[in-house]
PDB file of N, CA and C in Angstrom:
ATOM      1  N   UNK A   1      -5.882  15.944 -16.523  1.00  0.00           N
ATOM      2  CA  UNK A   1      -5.059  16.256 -17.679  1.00  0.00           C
ATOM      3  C   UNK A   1      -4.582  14.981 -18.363  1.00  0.00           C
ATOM      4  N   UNK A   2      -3.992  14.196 -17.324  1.00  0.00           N
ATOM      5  CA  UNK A   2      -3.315  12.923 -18.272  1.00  0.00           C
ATOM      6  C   UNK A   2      -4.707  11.771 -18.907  1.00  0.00           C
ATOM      7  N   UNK A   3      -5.810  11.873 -18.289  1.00  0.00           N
ATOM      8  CA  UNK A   3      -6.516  11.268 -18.922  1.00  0.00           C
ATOM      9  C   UNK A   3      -7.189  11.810 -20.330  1.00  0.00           C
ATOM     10  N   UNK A   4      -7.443  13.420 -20.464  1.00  0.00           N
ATOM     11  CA  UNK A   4      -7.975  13.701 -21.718  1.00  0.00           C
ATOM     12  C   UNK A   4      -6.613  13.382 -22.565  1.00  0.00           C
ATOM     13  N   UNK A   5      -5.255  13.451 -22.251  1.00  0.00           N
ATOM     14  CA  UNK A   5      -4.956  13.210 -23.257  1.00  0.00           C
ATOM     15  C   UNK A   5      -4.461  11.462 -23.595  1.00  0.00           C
ATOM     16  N   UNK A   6      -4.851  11.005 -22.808  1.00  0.00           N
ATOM     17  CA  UNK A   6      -5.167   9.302 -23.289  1.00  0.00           C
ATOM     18  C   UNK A   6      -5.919   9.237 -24.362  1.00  0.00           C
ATOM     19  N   UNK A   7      -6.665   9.828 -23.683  1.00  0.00           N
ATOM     20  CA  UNK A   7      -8.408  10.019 -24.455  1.00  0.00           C
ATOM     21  C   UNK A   7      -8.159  10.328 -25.819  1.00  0.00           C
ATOM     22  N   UNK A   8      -6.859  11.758 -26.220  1.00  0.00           N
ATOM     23  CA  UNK A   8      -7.049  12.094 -27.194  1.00  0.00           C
ATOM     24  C   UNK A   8      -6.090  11.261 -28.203  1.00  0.00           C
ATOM     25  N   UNK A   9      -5.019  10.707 -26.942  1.00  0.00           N
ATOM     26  CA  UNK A   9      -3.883   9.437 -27.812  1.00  0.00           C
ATOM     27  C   UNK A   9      -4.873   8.347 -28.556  1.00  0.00           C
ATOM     28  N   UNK A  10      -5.547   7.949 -28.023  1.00  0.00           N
ATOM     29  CA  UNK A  10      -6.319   6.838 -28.326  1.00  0.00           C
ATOM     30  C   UNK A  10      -7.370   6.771 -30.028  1.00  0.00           C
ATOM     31  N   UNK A  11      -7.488   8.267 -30.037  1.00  0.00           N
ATOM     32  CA  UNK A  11      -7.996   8.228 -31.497  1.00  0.00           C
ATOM     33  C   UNK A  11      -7.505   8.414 -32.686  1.00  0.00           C
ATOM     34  N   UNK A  12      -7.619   8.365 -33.727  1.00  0.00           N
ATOM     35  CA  UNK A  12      -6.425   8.047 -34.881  1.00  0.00           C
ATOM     36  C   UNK A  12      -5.911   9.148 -35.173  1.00  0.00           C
ATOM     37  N   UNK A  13      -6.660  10.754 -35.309  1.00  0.00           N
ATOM     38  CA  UNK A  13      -5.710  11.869 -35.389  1.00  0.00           C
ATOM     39  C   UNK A  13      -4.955  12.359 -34.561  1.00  0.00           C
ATOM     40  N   UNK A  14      -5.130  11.828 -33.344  1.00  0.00           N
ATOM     41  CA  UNK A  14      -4.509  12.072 -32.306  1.00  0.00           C
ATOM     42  C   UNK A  14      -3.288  11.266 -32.005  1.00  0.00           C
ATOM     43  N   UNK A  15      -3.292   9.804 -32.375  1.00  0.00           N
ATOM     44  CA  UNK A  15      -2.142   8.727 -32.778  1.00  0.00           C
ATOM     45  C   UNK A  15      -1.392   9.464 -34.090  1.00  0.00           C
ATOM     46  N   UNK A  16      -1.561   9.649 -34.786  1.00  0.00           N
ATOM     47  CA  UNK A  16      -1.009  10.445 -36.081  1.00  0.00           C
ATOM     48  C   UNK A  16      -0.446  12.021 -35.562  1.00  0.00           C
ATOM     49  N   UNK A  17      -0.545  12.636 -34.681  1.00  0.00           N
ATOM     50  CA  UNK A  17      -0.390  13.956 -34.543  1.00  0.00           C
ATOM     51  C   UNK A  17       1.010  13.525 -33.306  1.00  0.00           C
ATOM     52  N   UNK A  18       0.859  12.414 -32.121  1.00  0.00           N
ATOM     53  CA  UNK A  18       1.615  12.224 -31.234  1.00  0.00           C
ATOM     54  C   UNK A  18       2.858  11.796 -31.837  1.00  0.00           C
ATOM     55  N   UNK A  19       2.982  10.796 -33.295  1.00  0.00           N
ATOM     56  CA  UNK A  19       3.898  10.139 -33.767  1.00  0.00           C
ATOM     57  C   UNK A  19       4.943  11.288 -34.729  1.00  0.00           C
ATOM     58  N   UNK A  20       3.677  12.074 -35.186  1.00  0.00           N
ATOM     59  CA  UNK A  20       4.415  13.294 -35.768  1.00  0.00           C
ATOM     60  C   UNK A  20       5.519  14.204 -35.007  1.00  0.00           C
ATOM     61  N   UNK A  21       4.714  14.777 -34.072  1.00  0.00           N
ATOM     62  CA  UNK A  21       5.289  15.396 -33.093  1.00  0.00           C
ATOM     63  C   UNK A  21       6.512  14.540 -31.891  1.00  0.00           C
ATOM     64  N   UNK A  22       6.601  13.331 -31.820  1.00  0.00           N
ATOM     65  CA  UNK A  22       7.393  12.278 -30.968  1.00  0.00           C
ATOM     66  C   UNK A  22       7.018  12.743 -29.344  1.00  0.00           C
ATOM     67  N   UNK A  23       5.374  12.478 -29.496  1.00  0.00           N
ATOM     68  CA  UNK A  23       5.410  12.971 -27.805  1.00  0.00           C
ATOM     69  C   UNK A  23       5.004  11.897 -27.311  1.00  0.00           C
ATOM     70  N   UNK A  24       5.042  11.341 -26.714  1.00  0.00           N
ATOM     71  CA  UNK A  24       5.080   9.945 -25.857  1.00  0.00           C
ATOM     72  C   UNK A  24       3.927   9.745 -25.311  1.00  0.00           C
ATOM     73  N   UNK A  25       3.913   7.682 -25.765  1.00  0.00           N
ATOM     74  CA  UNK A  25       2.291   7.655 -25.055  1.00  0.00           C
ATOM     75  C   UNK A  25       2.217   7.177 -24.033  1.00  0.00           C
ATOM     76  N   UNK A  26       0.961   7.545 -23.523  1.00  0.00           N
ATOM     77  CA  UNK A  26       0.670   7.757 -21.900  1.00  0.00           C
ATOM     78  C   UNK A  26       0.021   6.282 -21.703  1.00  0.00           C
ATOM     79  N   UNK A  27       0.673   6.249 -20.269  1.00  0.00           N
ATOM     80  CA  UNK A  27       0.305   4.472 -20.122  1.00  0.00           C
ATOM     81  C   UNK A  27      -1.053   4.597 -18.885  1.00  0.00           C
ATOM     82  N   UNK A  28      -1.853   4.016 -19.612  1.00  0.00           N
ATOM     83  CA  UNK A  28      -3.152   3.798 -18.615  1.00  0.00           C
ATOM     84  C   UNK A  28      -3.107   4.052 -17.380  1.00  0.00           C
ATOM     85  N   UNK A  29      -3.891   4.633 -16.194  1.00  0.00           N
ATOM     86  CA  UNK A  29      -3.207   4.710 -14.644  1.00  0.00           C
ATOM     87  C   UNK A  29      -4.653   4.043 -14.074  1.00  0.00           C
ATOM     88  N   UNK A  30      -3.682   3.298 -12.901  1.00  0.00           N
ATOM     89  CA  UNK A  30      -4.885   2.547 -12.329  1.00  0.00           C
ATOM     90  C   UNK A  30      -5.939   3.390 -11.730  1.00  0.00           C
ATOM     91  N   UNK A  31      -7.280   3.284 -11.565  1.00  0.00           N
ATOM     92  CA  UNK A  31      -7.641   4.455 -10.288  1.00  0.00           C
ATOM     93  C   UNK A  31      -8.082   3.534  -9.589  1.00  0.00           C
ATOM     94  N   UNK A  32      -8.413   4.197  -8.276  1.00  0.00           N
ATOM     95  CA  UNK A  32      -8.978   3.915  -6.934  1.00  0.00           C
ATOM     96  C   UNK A  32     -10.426   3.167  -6.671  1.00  0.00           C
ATOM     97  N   UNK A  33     -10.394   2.486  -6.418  1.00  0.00           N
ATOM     98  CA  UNK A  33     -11.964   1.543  -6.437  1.00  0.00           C
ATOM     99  C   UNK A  33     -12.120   0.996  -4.985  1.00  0.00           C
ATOM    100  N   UNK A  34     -13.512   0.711  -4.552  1.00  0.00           N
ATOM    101  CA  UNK A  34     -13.338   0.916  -3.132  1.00  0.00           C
ATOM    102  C   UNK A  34     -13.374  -0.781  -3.236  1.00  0.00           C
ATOM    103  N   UNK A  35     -13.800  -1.918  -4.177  1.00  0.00           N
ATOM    104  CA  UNK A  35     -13.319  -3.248  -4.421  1.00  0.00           C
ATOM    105  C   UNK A  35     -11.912  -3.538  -4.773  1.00  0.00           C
ATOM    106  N   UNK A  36     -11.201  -3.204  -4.611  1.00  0.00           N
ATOM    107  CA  UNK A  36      -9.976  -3.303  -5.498  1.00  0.00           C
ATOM    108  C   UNK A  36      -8.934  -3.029  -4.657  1.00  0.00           C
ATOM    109  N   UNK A  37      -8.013  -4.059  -4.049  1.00  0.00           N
ATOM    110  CA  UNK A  37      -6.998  -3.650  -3.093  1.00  0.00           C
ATOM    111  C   UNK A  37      -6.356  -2.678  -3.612  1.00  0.00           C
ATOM    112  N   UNK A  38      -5.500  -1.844  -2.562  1.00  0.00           N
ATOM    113  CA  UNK A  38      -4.399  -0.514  -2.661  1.00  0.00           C
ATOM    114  C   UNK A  38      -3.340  -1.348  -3.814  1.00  0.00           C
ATOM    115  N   UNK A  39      -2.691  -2.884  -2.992  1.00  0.00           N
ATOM    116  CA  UNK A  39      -1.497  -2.994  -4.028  1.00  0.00           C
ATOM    117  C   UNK A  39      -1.725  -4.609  -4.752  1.00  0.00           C
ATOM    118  N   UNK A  40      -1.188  -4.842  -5.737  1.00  0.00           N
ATOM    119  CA  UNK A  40      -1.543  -5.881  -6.403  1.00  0.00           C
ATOM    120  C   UNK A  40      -0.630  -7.185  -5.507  1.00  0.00           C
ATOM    121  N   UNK A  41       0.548  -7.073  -4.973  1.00  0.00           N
ATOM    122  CA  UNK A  41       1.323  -7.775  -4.047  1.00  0.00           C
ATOM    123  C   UNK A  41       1.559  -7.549  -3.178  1.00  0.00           C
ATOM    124  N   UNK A  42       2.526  -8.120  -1.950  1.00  0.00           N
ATOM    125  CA  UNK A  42       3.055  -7.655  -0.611  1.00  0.00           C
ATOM    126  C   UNK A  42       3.813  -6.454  -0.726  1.00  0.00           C
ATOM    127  N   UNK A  43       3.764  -6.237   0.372  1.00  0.00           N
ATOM    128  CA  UNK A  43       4.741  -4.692   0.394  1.00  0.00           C
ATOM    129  C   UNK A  43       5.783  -4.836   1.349  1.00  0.00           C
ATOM    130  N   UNK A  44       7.046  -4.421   0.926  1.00  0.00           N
ATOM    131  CA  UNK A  44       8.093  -4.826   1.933  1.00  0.00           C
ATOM    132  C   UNK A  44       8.651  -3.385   2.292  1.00  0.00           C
ATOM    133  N   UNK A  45       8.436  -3.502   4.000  1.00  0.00           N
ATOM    134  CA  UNK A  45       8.746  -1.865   4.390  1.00  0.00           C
ATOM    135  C   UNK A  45      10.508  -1.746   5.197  1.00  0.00           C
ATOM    136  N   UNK A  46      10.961  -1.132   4.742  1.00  0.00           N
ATOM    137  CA  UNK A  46      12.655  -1.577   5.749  1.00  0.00           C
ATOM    138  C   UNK A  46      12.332  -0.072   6.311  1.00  0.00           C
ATOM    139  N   UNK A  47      12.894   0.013   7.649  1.00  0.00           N
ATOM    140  CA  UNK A  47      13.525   1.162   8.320  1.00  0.00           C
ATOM    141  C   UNK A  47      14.900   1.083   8.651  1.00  0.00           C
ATOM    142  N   UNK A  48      15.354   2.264   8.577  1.00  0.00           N
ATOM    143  CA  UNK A  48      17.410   2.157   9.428  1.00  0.00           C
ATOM    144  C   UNK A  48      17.054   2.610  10.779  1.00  0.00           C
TER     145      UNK A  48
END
């Protein structure tokens, strides 16, 4: 779902229809690649 409507943010009637309407644009999402670490930095884990 959130990618067709990237898809559909991304083209000009669709930029013109989102700005009309004030529906908010969708920010790129990373996906999963089997080259491509899980996180871009360290991960800091606390337990209590």
């Amino acid at each position: 779902m959130a990618d067709r409507y990237l898809r559909f943010t991304g083209t000009a009637p669709g930029r013109f229809l989102t700005r009309r309407l004030g529906l908010p644009r969708p920010a790129p999402l990373r996906r999963w690649s089997a080259g491509r670490p899980t996180l871009d930095g360290p991960l800091l884990h606390l337990t209590a």
